[in-house]
N, C-alpha and C. Protein backbone atom coordinates (compact mmCIF):
# COMPACT_ATOMS: atom_id res chain seq x y z
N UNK A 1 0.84 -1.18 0.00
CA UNK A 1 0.00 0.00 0.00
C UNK A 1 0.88 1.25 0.00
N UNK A 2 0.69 2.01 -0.81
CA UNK A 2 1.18 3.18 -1.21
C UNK A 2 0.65 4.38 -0.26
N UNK A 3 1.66 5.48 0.43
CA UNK A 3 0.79 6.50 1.03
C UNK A 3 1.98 7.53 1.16
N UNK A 4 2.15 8.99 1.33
CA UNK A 4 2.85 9.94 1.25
C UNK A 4 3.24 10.24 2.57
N UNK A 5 4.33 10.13 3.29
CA UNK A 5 4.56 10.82 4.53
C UNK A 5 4.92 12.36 4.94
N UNK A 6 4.42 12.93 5.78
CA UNK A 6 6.21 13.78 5.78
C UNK A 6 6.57 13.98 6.94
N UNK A 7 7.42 14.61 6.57
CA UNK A 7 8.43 15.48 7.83
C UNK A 7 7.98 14.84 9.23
N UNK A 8 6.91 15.89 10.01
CA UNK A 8 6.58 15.69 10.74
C UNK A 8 6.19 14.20 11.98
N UNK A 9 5.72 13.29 10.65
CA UNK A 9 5.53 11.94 11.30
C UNK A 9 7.06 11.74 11.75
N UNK A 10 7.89 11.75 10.96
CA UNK A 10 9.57 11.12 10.59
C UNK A 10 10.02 11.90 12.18
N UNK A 11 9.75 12.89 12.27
CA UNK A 11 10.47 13.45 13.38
C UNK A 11 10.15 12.71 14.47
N UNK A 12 8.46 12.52 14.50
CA UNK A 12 7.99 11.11 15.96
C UNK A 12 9.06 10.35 15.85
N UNK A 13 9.43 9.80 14.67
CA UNK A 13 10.14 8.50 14.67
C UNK A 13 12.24 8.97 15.17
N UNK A 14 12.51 9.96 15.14
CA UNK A 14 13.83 10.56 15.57
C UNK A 14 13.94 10.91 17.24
N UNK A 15 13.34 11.81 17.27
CA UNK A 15 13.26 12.11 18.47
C UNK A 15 12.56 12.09 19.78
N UNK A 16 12.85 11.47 20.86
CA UNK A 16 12.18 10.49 21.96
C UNK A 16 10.97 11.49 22.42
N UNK A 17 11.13 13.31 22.34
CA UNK A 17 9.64 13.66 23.27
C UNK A 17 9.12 13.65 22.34
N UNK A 18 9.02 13.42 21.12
CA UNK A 18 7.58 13.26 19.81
C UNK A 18 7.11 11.67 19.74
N UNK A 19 8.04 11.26 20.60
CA UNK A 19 7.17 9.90 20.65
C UNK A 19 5.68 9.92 20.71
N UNK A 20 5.06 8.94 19.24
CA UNK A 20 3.80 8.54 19.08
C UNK A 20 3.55 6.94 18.71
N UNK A 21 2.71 6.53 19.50
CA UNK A 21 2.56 5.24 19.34
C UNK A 21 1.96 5.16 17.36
N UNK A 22 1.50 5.50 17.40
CA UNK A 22 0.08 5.51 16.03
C UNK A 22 1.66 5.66 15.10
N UNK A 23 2.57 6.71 15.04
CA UNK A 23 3.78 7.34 14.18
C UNK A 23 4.48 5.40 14.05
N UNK A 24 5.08 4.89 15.30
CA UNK A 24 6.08 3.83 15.45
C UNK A 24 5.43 2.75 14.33
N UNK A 25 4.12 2.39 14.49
CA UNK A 25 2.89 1.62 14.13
C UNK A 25 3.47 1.69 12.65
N UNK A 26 2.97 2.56 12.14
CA UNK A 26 3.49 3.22 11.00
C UNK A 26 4.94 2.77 10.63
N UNK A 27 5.88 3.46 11.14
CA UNK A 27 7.08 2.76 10.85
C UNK A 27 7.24 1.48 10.66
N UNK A 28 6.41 0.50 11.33
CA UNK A 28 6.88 -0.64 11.50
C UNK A 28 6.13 -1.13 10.04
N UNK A 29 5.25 -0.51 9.59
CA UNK A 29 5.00 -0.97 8.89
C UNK A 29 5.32 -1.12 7.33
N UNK A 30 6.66 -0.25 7.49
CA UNK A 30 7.45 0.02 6.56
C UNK A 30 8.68 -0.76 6.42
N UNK A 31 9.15 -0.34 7.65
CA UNK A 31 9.98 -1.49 8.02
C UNK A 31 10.09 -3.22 7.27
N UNK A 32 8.60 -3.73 7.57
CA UNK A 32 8.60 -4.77 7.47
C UNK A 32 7.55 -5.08 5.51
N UNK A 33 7.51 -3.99 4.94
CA UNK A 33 7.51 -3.31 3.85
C UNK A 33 6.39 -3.95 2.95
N UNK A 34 5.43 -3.81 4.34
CA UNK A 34 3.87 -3.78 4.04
C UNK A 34 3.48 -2.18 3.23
N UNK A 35 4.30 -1.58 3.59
CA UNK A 35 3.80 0.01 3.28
C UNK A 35 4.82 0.60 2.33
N UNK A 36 4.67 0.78 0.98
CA UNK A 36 5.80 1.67 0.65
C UNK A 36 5.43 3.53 0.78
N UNK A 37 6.35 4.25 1.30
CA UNK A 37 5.96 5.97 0.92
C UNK A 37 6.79 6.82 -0.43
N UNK A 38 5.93 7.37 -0.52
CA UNK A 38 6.33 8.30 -1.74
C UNK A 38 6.26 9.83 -1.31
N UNK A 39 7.07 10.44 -1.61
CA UNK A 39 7.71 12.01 -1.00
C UNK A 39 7.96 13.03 -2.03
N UNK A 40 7.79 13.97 -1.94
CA UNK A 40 8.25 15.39 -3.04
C UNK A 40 9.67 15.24 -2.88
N UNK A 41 10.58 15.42 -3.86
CA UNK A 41 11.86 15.87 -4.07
C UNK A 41 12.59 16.68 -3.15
N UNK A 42 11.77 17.78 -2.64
CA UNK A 42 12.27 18.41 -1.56
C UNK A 42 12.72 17.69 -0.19
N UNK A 43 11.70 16.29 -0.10
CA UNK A 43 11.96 15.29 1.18
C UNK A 43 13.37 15.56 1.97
N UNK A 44 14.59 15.21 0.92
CA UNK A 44 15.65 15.58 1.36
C UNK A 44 16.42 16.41 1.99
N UNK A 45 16.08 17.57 1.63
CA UNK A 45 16.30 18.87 2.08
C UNK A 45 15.74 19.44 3.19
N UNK A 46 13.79 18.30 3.63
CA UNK A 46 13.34 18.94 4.59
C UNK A 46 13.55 18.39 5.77
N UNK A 47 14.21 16.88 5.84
CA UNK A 47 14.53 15.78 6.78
C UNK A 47 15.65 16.47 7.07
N UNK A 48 16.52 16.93 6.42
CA UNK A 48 18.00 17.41 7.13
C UNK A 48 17.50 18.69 7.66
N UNK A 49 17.08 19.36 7.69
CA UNK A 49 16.78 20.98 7.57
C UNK A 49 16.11 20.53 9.05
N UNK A 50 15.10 19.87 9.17
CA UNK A 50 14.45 19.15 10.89
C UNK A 50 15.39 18.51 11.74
N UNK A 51 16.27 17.23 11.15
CA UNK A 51 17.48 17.04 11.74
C UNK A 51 18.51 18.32 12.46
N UNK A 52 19.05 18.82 11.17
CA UNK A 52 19.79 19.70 11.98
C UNK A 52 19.79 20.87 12.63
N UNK A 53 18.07 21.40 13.15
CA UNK A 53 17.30 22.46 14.07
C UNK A 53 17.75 21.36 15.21
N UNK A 54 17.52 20.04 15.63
CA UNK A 54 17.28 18.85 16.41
C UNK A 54 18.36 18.90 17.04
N UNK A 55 19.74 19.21 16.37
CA UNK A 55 21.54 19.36 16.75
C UNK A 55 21.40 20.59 17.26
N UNK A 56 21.00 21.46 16.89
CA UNK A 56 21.16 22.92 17.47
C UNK A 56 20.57 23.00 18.66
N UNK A 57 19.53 22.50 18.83
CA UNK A 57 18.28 22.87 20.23
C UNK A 57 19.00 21.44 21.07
N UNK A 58 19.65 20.77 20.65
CA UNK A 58 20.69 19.48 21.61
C UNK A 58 19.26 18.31 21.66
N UNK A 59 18.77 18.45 20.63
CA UNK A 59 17.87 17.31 21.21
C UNK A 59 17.87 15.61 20.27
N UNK A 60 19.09 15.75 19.71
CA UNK A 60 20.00 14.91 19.24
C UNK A 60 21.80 15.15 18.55
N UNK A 61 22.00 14.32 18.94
CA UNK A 61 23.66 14.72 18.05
C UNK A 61 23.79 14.45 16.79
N UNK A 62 25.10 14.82 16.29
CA UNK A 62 25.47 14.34 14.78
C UNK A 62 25.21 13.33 14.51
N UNK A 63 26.03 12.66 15.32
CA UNK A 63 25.86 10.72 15.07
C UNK A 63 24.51 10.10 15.15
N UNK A 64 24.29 11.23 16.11
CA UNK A 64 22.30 9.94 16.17
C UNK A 64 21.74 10.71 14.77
N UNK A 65 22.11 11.71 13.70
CA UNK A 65 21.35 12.40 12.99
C UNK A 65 21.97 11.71 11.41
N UNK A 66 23.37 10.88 11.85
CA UNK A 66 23.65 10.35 10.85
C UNK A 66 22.96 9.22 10.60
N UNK A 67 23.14 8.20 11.59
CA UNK A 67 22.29 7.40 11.96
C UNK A 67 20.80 6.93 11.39
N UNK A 68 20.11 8.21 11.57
CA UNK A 68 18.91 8.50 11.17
C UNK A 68 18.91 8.30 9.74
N UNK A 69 19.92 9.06 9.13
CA UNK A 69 19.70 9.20 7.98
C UNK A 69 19.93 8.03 7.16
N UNK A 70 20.83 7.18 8.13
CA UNK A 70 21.19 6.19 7.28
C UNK A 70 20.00 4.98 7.03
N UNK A 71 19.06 5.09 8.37
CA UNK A 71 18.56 4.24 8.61
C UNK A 71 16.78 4.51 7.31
N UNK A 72 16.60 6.14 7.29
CA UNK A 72 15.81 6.05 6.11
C UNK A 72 16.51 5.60 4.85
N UNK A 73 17.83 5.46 4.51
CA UNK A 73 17.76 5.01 3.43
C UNK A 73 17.43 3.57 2.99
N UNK A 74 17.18 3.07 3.70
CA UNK A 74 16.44 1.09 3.64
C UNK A 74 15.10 1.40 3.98
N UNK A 75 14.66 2.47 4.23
CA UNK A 75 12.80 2.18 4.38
C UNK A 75 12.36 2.45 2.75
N UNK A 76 11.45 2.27 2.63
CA UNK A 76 10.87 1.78 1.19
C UNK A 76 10.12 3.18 0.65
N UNK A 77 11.16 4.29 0.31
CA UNK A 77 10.89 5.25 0.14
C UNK A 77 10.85 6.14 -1.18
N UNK A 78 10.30 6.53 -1.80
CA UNK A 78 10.53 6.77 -3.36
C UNK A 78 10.71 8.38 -3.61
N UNK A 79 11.55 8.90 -4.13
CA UNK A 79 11.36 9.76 -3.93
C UNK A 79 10.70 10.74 -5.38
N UNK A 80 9.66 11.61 -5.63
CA UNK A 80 8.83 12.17 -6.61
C UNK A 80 9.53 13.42 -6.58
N UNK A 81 9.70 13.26 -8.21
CA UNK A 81 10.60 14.76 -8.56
C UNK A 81 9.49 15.46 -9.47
N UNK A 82 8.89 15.30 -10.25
CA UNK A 82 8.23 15.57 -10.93
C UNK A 82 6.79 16.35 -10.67
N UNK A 83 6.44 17.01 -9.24
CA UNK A 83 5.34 17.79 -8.94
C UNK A 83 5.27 18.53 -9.57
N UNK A 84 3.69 19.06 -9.98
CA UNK A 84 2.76 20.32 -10.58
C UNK A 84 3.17 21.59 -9.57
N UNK A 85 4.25 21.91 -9.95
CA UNK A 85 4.61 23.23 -8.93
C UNK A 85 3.52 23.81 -9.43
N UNK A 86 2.96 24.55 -9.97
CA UNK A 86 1.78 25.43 -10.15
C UNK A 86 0.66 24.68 -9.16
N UNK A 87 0.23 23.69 -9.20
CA UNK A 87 -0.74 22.69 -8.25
C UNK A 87 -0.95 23.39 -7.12
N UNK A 88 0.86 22.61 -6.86
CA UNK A 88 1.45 23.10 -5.71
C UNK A 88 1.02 24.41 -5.11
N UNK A 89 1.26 25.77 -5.64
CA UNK A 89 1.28 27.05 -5.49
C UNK A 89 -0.20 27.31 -5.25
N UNK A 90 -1.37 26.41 -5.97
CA UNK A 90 -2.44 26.81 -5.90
C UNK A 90 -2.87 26.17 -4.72
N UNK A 91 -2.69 24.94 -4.02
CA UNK A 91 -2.81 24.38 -2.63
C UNK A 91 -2.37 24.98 -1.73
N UNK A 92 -1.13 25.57 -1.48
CA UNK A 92 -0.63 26.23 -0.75
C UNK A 92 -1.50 27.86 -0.11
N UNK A 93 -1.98 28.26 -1.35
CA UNK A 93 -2.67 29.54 -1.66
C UNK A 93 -4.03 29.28 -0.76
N UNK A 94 -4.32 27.73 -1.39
CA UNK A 94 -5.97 27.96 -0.76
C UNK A 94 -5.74 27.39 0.26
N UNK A 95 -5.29 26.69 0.85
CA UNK A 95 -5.02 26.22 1.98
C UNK A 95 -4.62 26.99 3.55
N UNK A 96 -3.63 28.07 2.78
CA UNK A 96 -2.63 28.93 3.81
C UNK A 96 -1.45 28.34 4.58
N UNK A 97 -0.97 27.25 3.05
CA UNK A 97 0.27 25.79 3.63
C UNK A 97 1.25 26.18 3.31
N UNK A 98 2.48 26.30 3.84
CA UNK A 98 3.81 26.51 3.02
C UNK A 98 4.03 25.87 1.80
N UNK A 99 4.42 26.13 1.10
CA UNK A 99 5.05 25.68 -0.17
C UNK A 99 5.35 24.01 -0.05
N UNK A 100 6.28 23.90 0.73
CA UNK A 100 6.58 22.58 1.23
C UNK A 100 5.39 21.67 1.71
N UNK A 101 4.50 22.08 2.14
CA UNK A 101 3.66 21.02 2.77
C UNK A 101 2.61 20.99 1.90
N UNK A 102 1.99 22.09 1.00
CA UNK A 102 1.47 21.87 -0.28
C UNK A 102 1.93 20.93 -0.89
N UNK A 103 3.31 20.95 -1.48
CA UNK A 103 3.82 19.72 -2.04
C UNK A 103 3.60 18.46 -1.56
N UNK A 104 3.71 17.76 -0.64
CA UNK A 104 2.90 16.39 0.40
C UNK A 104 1.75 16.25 -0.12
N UNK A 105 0.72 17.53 -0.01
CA UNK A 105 -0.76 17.47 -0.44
C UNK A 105 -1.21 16.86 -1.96
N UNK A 106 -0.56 17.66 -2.72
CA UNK A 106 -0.38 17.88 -4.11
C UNK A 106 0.25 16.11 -4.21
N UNK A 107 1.02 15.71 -4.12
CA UNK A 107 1.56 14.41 -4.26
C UNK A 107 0.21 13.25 -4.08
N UNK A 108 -0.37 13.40 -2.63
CA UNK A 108 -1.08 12.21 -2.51
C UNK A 108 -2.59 12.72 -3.24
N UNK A 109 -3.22 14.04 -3.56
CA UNK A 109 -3.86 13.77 -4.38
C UNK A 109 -3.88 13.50 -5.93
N UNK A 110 -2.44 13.90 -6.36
CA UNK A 110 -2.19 13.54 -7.73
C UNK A 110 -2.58 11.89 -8.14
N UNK A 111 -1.65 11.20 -6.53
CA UNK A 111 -1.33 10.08 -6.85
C UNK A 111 -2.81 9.23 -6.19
N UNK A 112 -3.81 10.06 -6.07
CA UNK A 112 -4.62 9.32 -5.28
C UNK A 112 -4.60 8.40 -3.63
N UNK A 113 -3.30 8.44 -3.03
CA UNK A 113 -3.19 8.10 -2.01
C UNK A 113 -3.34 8.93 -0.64
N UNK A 114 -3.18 8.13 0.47
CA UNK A 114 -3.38 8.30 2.06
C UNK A 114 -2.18 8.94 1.76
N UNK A 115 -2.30 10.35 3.00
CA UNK A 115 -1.23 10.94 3.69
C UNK A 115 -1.34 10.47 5.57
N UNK A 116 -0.09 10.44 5.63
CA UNK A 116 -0.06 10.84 7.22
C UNK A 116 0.56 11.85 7.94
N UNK A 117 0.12 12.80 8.28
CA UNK A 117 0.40 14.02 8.93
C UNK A 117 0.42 14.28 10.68
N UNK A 118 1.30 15.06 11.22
CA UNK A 118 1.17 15.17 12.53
C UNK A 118 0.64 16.63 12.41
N UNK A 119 0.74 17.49 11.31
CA UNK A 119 0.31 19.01 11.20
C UNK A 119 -1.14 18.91 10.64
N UNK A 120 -1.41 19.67 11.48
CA UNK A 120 -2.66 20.06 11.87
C UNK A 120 -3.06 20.62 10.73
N UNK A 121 -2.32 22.01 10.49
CA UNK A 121 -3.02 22.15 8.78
C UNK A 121 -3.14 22.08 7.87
N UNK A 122 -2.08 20.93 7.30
CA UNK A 122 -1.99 20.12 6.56
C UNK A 122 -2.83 18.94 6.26
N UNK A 123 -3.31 18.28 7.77
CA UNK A 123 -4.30 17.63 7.91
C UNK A 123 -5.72 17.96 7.69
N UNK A 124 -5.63 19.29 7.54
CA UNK A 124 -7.00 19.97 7.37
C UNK A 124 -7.67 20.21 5.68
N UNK A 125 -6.05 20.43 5.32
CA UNK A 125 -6.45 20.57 4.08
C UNK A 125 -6.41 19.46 3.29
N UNK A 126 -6.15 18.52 3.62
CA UNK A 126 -6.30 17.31 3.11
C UNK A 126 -7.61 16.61 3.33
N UNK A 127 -8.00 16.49 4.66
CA UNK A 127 -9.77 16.62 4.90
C UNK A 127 -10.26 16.94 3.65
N UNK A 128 -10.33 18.43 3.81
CA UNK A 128 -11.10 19.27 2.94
C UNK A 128 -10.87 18.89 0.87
N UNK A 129 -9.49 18.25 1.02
CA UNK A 129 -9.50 18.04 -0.99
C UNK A 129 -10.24 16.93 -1.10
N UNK A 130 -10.10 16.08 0.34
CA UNK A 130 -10.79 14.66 0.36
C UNK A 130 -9.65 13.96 -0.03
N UNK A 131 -8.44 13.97 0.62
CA UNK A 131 -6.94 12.99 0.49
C UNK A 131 -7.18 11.97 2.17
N UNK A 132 -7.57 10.62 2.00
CA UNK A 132 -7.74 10.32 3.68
C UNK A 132 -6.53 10.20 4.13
N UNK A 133 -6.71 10.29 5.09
CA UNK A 133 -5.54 10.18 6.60
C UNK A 133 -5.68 9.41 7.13
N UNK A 134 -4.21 9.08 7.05
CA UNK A 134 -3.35 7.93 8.08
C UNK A 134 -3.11 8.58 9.41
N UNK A 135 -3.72 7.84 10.28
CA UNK A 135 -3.36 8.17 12.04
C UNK A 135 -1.81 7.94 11.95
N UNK A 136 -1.25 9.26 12.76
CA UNK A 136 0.19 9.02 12.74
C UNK A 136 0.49 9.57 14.23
């Protein structure tokens, strides 16, 4: 089963006070690669960019952030280069989503799939296009 993650869930899964049971659930289910996710191009840029706020505020080190990184590269992750930036721009617009989290949106309704979100208004606007949600 195909579904779009972002950021936010991934961080439950990094750092111990975002611990969420519903987030781990999830993981595991990747893990064991019942679930594949599919991500905007940006993915990369926004996992390090959360990682390394995480080094600054001490609420992980380098090594646990390398770690991390190494350890998404074996989850079953695809990464989508090819978004409707215009889409994009127009989700973002009606929504009131950053650019970035438009893109997430824009992905799982292109692709017809579940998102899982820990943001709230991201989750909202996904409600509202009619993209369902994964408890995360």
């Amino acid at each position: 089963m195909l579904l779009v993650i972002d950021v936010s869930v991934m961080a439950s899964w990094h750092f111990s006070d975002e611990f969420r049971v519903e987030s781990h659930s999830l993981l595991d289910s990747l893990e064991r690669q019942i679930r594949a996710v599919r991500v905007p191009g940006i993915w990369w840029f926004e996992i390090r960019q959360m990682l390394l706020k995480g080094e600054r505020r001490r609420r992980a080190t380098q090594l646990q952030t390398e770690q991390f990184l190494l350890f998404l590269r074996v989850l079953p992750i695809a990464l989508v280069e090819d978004l409707d930036a215009d889409a994009v721009l127009v989700l973002a617009r009606r929504h009131q989503l950053s650019f970035y989290d438009a893109a997430y949106l824009e992905l799982a309704l292109r692709d017809n799939i579940a998102l899982a979100t820990l943001d709230q208004a991201l989750a909202r606007a996904a409600a509202s296009e009619g993209v369902p949600l994964i408890a995360a």
